[in-house]
Protein backbone atom coordinates (compact mmCIF):
# COMPACT_ATOMS: atom_id res chain seq x y z
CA UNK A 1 6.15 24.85 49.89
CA UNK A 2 6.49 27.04 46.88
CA UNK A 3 3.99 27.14 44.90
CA UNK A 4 3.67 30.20 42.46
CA UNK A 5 1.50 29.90 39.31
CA UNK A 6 0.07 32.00 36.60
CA UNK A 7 -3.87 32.32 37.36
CA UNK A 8 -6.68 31.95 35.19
CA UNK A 9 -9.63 33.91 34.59
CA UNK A 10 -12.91 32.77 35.30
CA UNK A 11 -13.99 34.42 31.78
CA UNK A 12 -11.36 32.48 30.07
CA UNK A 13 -12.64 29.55 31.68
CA UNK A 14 -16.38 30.20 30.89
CA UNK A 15 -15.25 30.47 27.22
CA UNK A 16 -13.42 27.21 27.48
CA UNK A 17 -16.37 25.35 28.94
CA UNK A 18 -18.78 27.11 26.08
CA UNK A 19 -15.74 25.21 23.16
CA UNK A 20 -16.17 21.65 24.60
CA UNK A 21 -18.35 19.09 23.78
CA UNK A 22 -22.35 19.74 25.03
CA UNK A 23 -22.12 17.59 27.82
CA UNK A 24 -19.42 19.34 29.12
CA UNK A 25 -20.79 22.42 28.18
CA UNK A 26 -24.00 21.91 30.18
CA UNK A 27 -22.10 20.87 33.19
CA UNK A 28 -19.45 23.62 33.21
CA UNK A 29 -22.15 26.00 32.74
CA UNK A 30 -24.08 24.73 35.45
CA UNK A 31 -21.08 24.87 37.80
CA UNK A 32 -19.82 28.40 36.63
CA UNK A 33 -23.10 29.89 37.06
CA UNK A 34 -23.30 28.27 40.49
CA UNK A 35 -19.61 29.13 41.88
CA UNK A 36 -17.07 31.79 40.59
CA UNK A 37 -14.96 29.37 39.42
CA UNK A 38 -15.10 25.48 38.29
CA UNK A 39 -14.35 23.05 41.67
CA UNK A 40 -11.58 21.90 43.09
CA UNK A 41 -10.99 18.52 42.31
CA UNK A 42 -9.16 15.96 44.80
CA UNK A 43 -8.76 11.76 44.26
CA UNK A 44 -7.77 9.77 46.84
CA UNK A 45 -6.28 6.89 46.17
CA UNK A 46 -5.31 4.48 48.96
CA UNK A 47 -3.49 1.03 48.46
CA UNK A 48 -4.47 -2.55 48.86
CA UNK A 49 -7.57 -0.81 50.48
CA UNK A 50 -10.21 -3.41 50.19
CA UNK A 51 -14.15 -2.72 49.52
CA UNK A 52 -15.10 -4.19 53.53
CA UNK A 53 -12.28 -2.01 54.75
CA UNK A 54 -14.53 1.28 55.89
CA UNK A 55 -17.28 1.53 58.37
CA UNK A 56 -19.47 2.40 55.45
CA UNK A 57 -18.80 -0.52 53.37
CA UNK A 58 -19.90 -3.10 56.84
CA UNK A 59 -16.13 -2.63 58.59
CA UNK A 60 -16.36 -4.10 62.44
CA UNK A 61 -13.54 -3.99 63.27
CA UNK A 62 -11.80 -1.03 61.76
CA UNK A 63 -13.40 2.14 61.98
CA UNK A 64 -12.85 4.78 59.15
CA UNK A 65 -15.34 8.12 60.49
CA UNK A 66 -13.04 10.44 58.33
CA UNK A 67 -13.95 8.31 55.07
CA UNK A 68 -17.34 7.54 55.89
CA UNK A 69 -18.12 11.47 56.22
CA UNK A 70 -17.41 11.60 52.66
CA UNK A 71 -19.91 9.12 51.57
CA UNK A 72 -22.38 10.39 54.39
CA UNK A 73 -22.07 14.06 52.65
CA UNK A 74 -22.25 12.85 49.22
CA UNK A 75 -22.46 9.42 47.73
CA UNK A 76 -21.26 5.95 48.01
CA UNK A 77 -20.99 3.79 45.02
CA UNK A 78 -21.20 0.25 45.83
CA UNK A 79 -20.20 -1.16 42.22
CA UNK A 80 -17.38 0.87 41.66
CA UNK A 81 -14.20 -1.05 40.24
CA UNK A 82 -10.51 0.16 39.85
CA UNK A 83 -8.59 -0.13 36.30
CA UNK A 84 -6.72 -3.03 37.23
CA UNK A 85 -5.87 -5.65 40.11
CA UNK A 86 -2.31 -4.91 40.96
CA UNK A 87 -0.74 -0.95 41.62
CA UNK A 88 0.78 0.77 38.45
CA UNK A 89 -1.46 -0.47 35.63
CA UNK A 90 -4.65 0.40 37.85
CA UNK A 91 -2.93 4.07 38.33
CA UNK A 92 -2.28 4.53 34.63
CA UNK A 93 -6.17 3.43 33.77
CA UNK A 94 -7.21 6.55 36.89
CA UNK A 95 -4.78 9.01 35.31
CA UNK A 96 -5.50 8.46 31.91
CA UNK A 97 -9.11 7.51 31.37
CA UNK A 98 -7.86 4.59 29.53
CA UNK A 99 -7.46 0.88 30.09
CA UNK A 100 -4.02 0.14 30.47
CA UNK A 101 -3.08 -1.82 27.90
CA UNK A 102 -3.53 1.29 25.58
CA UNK A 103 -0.48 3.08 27.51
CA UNK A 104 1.90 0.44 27.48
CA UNK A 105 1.47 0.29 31.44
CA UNK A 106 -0.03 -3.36 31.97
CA UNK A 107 2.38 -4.42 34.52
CA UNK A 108 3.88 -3.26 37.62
CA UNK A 109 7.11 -1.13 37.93
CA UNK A 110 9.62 -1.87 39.79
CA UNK A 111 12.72 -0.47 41.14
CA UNK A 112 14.79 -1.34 37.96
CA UNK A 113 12.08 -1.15 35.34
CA UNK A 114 13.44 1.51 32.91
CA UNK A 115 9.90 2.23 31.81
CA UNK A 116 6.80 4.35 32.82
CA UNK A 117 3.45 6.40 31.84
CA UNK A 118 4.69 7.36 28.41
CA UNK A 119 4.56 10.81 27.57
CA UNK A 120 2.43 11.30 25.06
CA UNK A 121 -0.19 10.03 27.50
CA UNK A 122 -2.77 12.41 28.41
CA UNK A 123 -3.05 12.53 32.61
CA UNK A 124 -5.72 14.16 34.66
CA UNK A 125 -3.62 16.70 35.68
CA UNK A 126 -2.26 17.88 32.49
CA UNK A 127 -5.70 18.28 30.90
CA UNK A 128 -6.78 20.47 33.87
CA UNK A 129 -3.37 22.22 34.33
CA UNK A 130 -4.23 23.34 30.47
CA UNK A 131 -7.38 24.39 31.50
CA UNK A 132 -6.05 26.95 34.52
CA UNK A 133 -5.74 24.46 37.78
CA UNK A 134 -2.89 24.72 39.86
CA UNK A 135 -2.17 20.62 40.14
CA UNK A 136 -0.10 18.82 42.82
CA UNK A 137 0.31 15.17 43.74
CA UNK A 138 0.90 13.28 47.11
CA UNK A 139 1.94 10.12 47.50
CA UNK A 140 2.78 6.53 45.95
CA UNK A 141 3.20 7.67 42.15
CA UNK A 142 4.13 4.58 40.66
CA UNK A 143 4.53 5.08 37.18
CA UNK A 144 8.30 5.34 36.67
CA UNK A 145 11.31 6.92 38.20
CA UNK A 146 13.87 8.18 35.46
CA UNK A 147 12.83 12.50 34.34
CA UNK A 148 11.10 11.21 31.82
CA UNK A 149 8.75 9.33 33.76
CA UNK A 150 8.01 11.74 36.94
CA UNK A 151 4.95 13.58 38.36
CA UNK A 152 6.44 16.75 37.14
CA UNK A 153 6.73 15.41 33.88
CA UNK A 154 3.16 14.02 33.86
CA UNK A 155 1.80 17.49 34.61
CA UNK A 156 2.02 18.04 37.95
CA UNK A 157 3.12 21.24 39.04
CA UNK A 158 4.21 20.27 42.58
CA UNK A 159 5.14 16.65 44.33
CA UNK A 160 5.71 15.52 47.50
CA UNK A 161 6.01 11.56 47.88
CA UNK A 162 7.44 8.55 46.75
CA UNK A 163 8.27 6.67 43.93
CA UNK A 164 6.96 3.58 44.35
CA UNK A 165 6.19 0.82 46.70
CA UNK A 166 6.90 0.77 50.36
CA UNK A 167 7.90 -2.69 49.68
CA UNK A 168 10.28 -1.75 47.34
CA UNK A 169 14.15 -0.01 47.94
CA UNK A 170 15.80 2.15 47.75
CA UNK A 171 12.32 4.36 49.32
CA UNK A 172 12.75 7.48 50.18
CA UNK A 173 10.54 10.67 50.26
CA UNK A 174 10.82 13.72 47.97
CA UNK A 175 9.88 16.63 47.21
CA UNK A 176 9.72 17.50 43.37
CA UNK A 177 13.28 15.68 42.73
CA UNK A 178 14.98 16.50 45.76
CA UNK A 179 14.88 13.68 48.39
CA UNK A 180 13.57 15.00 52.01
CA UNK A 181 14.08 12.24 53.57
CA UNK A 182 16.24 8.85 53.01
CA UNK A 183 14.80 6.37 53.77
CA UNK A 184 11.31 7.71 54.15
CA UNK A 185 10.04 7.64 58.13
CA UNK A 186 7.07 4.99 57.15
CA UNK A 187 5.69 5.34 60.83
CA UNK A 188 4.77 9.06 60.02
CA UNK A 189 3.93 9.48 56.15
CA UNK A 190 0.25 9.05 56.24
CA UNK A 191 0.47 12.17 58.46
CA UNK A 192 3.31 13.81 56.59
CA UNK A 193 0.99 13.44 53.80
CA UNK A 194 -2.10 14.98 55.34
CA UNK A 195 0.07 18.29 56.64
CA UNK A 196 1.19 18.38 52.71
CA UNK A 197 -2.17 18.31 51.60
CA UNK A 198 -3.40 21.05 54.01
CA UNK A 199 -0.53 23.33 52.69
CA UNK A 200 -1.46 23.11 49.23
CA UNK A 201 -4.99 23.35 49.83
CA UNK A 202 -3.91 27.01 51.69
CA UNK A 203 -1.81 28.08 48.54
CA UNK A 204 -4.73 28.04 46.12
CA UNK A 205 -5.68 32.04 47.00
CA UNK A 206 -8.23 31.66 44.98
CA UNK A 207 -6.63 29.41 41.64
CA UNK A 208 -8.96 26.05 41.13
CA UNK A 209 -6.90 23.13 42.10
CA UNK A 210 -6.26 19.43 41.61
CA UNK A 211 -4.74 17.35 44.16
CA UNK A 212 -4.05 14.02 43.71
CA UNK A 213 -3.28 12.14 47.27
CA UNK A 214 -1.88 9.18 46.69
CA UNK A 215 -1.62 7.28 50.08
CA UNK A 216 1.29 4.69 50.81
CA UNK A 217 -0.45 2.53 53.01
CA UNK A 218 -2.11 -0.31 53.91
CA UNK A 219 0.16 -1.61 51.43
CA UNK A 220 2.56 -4.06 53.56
CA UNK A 221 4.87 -3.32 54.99
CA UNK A 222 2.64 -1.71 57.89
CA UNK A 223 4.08 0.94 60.01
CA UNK A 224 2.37 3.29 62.44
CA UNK A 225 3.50 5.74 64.93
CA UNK A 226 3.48 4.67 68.61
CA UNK A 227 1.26 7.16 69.76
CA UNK A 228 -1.26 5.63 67.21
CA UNK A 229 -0.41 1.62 68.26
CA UNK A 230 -3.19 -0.80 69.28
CA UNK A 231 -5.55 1.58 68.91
CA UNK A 232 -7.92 -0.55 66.68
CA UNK A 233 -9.72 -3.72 66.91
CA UNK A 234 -8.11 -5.07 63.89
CA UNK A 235 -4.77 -5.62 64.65
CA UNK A 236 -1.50 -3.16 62.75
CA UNK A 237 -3.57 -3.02 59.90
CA UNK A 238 -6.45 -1.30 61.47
CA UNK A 239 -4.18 1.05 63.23
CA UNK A 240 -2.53 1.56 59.72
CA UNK A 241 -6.23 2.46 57.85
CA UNK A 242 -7.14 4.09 61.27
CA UNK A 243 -4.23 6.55 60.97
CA UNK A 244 -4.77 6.98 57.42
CA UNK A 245 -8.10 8.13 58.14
CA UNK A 246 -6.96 10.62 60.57
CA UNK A 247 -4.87 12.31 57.79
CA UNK A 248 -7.65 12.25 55.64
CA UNK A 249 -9.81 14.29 58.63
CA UNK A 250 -7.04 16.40 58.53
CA UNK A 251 -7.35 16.93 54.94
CA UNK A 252 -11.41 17.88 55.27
CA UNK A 253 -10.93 20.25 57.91
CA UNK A 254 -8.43 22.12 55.63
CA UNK A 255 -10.81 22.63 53.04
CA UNK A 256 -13.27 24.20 55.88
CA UNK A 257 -10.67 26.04 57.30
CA UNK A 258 -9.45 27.26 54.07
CA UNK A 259 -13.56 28.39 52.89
CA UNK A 260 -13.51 26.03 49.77
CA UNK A 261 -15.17 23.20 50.83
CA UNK A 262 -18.29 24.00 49.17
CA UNK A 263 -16.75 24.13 45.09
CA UNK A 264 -14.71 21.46 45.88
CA UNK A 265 -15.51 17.39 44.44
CA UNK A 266 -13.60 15.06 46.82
CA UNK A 267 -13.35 11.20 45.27
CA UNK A 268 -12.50 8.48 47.52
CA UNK A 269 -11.17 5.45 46.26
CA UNK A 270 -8.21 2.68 46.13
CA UNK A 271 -6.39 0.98 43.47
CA UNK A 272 -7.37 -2.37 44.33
CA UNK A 273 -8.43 -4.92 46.24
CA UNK A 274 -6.80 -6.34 49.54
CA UNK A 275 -3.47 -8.38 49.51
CA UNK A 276 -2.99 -10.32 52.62
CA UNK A 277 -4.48 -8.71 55.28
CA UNK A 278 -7.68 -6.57 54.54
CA UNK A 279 -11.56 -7.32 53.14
CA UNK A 280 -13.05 -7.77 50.36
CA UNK A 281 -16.77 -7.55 51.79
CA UNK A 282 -18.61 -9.94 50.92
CA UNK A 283 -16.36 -10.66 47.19
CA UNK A 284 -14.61 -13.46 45.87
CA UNK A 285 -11.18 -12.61 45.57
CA UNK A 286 -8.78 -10.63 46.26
CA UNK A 287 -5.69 -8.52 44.94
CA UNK A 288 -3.62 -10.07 41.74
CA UNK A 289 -6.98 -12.26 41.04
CA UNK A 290 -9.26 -11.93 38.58
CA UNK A 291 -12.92 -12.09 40.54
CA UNK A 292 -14.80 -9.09 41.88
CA UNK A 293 -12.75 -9.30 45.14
CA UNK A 294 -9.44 -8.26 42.98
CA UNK A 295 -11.15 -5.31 41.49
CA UNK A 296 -14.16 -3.68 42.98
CA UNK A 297 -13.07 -1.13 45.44
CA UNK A 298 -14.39 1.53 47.66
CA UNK A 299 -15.58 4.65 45.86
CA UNK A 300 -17.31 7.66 48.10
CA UNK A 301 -17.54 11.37 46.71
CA UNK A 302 -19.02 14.44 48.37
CA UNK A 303 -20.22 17.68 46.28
CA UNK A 304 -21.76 20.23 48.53
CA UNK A 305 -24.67 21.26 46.64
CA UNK A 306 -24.56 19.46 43.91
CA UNK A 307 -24.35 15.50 45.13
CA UNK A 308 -26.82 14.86 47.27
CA UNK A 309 -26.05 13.75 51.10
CA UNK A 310 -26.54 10.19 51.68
CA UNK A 311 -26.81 9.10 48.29
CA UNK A 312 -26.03 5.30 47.46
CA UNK A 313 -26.07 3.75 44.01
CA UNK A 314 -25.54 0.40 42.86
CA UNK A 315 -25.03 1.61 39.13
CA UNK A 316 -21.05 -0.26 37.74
CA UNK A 317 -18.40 2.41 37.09
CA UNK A 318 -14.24 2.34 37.09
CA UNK A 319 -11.57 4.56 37.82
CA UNK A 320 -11.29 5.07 33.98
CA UNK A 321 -14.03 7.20 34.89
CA UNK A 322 -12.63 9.94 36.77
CA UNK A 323 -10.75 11.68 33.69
CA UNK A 324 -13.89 12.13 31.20
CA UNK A 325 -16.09 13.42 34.24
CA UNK A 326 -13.03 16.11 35.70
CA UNK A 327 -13.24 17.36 32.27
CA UNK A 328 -16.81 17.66 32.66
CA UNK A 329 -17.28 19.72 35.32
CA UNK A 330 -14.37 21.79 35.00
CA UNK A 331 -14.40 22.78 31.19
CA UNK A 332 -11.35 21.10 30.09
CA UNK A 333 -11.17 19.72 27.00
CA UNK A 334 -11.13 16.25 26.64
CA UNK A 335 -8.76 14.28 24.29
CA UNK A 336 -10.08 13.76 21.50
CA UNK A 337 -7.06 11.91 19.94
CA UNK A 338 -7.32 8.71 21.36
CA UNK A 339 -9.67 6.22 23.07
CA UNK A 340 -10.97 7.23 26.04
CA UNK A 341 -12.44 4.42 27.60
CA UNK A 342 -13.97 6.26 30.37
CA UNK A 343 -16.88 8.01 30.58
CA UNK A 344 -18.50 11.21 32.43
CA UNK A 345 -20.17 10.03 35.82
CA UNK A 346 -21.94 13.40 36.41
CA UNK A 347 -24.81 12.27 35.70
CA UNK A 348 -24.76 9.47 38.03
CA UNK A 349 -23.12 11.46 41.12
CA UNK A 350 -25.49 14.05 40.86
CA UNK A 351 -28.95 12.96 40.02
CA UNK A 352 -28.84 9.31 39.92
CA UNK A 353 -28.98 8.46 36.09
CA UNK A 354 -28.09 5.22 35.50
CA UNK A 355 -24.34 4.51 34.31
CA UNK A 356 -23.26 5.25 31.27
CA UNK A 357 -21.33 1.95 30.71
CA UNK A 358 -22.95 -0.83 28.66
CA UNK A 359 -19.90 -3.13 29.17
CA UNK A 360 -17.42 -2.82 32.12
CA UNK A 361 -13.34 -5.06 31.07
CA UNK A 362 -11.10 -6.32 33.50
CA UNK A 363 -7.62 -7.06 32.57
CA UNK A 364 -4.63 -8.97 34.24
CA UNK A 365 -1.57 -7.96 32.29
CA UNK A 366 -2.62 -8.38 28.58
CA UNK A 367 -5.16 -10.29 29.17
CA UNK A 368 -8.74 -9.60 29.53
CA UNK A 369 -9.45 -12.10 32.47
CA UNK A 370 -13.39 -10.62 32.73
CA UNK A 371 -16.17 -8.48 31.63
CA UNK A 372 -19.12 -7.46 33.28
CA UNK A 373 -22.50 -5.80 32.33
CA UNK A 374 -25.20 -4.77 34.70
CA UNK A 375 -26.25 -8.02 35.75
CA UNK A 376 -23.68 -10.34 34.21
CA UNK A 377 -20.00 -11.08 34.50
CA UNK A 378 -17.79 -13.33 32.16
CA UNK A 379 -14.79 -14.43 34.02
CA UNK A 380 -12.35 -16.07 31.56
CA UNK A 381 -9.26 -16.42 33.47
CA UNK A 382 -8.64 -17.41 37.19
CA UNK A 383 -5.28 -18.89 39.63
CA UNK A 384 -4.82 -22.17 41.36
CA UNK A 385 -2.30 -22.57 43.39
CA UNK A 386 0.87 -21.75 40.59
CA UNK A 387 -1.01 -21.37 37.53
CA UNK A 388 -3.41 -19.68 35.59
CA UNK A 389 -6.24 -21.36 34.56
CA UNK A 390 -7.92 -20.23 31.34
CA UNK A 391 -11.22 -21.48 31.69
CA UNK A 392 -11.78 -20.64 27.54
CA UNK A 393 -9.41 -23.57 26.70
CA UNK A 394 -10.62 -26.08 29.20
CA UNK A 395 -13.91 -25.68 27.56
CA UNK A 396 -16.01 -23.08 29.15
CA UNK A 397 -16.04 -19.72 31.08
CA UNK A 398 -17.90 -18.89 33.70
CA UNK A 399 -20.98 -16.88 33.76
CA UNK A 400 -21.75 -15.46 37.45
CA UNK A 401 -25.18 -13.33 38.10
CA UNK A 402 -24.23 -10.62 39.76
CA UNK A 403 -28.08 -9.94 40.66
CA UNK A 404 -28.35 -13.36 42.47
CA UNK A 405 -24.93 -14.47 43.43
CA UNK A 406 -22.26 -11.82 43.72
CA UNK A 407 -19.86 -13.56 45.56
CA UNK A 408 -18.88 -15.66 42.26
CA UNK A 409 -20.24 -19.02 43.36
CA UNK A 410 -22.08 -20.46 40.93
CA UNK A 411 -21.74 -20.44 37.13
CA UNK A 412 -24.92 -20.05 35.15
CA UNK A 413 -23.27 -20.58 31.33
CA UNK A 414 -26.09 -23.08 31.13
CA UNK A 415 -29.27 -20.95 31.41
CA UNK A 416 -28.26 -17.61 29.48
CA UNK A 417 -25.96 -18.85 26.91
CA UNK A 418 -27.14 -16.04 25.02
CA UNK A 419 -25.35 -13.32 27.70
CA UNK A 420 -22.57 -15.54 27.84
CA UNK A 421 -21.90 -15.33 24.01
CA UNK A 422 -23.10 -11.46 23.93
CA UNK A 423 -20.13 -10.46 26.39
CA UNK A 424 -17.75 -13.24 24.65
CA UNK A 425 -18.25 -11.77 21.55
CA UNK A 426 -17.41 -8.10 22.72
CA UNK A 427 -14.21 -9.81 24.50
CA UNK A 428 -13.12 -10.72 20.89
CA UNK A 429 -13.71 -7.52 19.79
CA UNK A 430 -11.55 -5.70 22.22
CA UNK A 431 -8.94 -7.92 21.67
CA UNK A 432 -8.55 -7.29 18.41
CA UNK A 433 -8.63 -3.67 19.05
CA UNK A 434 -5.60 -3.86 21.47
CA UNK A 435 -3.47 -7.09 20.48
CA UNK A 436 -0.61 -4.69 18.80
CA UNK A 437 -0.33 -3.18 22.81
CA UNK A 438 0.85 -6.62 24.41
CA UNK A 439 3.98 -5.75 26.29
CA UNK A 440 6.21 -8.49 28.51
CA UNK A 441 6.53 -7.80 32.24
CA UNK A 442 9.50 -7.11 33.74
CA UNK A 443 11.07 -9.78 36.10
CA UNK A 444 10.53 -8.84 39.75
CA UNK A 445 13.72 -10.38 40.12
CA UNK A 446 16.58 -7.26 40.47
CA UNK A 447 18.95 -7.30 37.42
CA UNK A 448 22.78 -8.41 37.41
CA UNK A 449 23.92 -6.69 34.42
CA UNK A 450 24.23 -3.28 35.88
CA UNK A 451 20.71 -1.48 35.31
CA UNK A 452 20.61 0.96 37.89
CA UNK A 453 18.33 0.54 40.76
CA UNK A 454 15.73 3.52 42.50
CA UNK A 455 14.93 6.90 40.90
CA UNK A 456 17.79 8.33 38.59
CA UNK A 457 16.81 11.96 38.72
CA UNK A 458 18.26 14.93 37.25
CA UNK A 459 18.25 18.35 39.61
């Protein structure tokens, strides 16, 4: 895999760190004087992955060791929520630091959408490709298929992947624009993905990188290999999450291998909750919906030497998150040009401060369907059978304490009517904010007027 890149200095990057804001500043001081060089940086991101999935989170019947070292090593975050409930609007909010609805990306791509992450968007890996990383991406990407649109647009130096889906056709693997394989072997990617990660991670000699691993699965279909059938108590799907670990003990042994575990921050997390198959712990909900079930999600992170091992926290944070706190530690300069609706968790992953979120919004499309503070969530919207059901209109919301009753059972609207209109109130306000962003879906329904279909690609 060729990957050939112009290095950066250490002193260029001490000097960048000193520019930023004094946050940053502290934190990329802290890390240069500690290391030779700002971490690594890897996210993964699996799909449909629900919170009860891993050993860690209470699995039984699945068992995850790979993940769980992560969270053993460094720290589990049992209030952790992705951007969105479905796939491409929760991937925009992680790339961007932004709820969705500010990038245009509310709703899910598919095959003949002929839009994606605009542009002008700021990603992850552009704001640390500026500031020296060498960036790659593996995986579901998910955010448009035309040039305009791709990982290598988006500013990642190197992809290997797919575009979309694994529901979704035509779905084959490439690498940069050149398809590898058509249609992609599902029974092997998790593991094609692992021996792609391990091959970037041995091309850094010596350049800070940012990898962005995007796994495929368990998204359904489910496919394993046959050497990896029936191996877990939970049926395909287990196999499926129990091979997906295995690739991601592949990718932790690279980083040993390759001497860099130490100055490197590895996130683990998934883009939502469970579709069919799959838990959601103890949550109401589940993908698509609008209760805790639909968004809270996994998240485990290990930073040797700077989180400490064995670390849990029950403080709320998103996967807006991850974008204000990579500029943190690494020095880059954060956009300044825009809302950024995220906010720097270093303080939380490292010495337990509390979050720095007052106010937590969950959105289904355009619509903010929820809001949550530390003890309280508003949930506004919710489904029954065909429709939505907007509980504002039929009179009420519903207030659940997250203290007492976080499965969603109960509504206590009644006894703090003064939270209730508190969080209401700052639901008005961010609607106001973002009502010139509402966007219509695309049909899921394929097109008959001739709108071409898959990934149209230039070489």
């Amino acid at each position: 895999m060729p990957f050939r890149f112009v290095r950066w200095t250490a002193v260029f990057l001490l000097a960048a760190a000193c520019a930023a804001s004094p946050t940053t500043s502290i934190a990329a001081s802290e890390t240069s004087h500690a290391n030779a060089q700002p971490p690594n940086i890897i996210i993964i991101l699996t799909d449909d992955l629900g919170w009860g999935d891993i050993s860690l989170n209470g699995s039984r019947l699945i068992k995850t060791p790979n993940i769980d070292r992560i969270g053993q090593e460094g720290i589990q975050l049992t209030d952790f929520y992705a951007g969105s409930n479905v796939c491409s609007p929760s991937r925009a909010a992680l790339l961007t630091g932004r709820y969705p609805i500010r990038s245009g990306m509310q709703h899910v791509i598919f095959p003949h959408s002929q839009d994606g992450l605009p542009t002008d968007e700021i990603t992850i890996s552009e704001m640390l490709r500026d500031a020296g990383y060498r960036t790659g991406m593996i995986g579901k990407w998910h955010l448009g298929h035309t040039d305009e649109f791709w990982p290598t647009n988006h500013g990642f130096d190197w992809f290997y992947g797919v575009a979309y889906s694994n529901d979704m056709a035509p779905f084959d693997l490439y690498e940069g624009k050149q398809i590898i394989q058509s249609p992609a072997d599902q029974s092997q990617l998790s593991l094609s993905y692992a021996k792609a990660a391990k091959a970037f991670i041995n091309e850094a000699d010596g350049q800070p990188f940012f990898l962005y691993y995007a796994e495929t699965f368990p998204h359904i279909p489910l496919f394993v290999s046959d050497d990896r059938s029936g191996k877990s108590e939970a049926g395909l799907y287990g196999d499926v999450v129990e091979t997906l670990d295995a690739g991601i003990g592949i990718l932790l042994d690279a980083l040993d291998e390759a001497g860099v575990a130490d100055n490197t921050l590895i996130v683990f997390t998934s883009d939502n909750g469970p579709w069919f198959e799959g838990s959601a712990g103890d949550f109401r909900g589940r993908k698509g919906e609008t209760h805790e079930g639909g968004f809270r999600v996994p998240f485990l992170a290990r930073w040797p030497g700077r989180i400490p091992a064995g670390t849990v926290s029950h403080e709320m944070a998103m996967n807006i998150d991850l974008l204000p706190t990579a500029a943190a530690i690494s020095g880059a300069h954060l956009p300044d040009d825009r809302v950024i609706d995220g906010k720097n968790l270093t303080g939380l992953l490292t010495s337990g401060a509390p979050t720095p979120h007052d106010l937590l919004f969950f959105f289904d499309g355009n619509d903010i369907v929820a809001a949550r503070d530390k003890r309280f969530r508003l949930v506004l919207n919710t489904f029954y059978r065909t429709m939505s059901v907007p509980f504002e209109y039929f009179g009420s919301a519903l207030l659940f304490d997250l203290e007492k009753d976080p499965q969603e059972s109960f509504s206590f609207m009644r006894e703090y009517p003064e939270d209730a209109d508190r969080l209401k109130a700052a639901v008005q306000t961010l609607r106001k904010e973002v009502a010139g962003n509402v966007k219509e879906a695309t049909s899921h329904l394929p097109p008959t007027d001739g709108t071409p279909i898959g990934p149209q690609l230039n070489d």
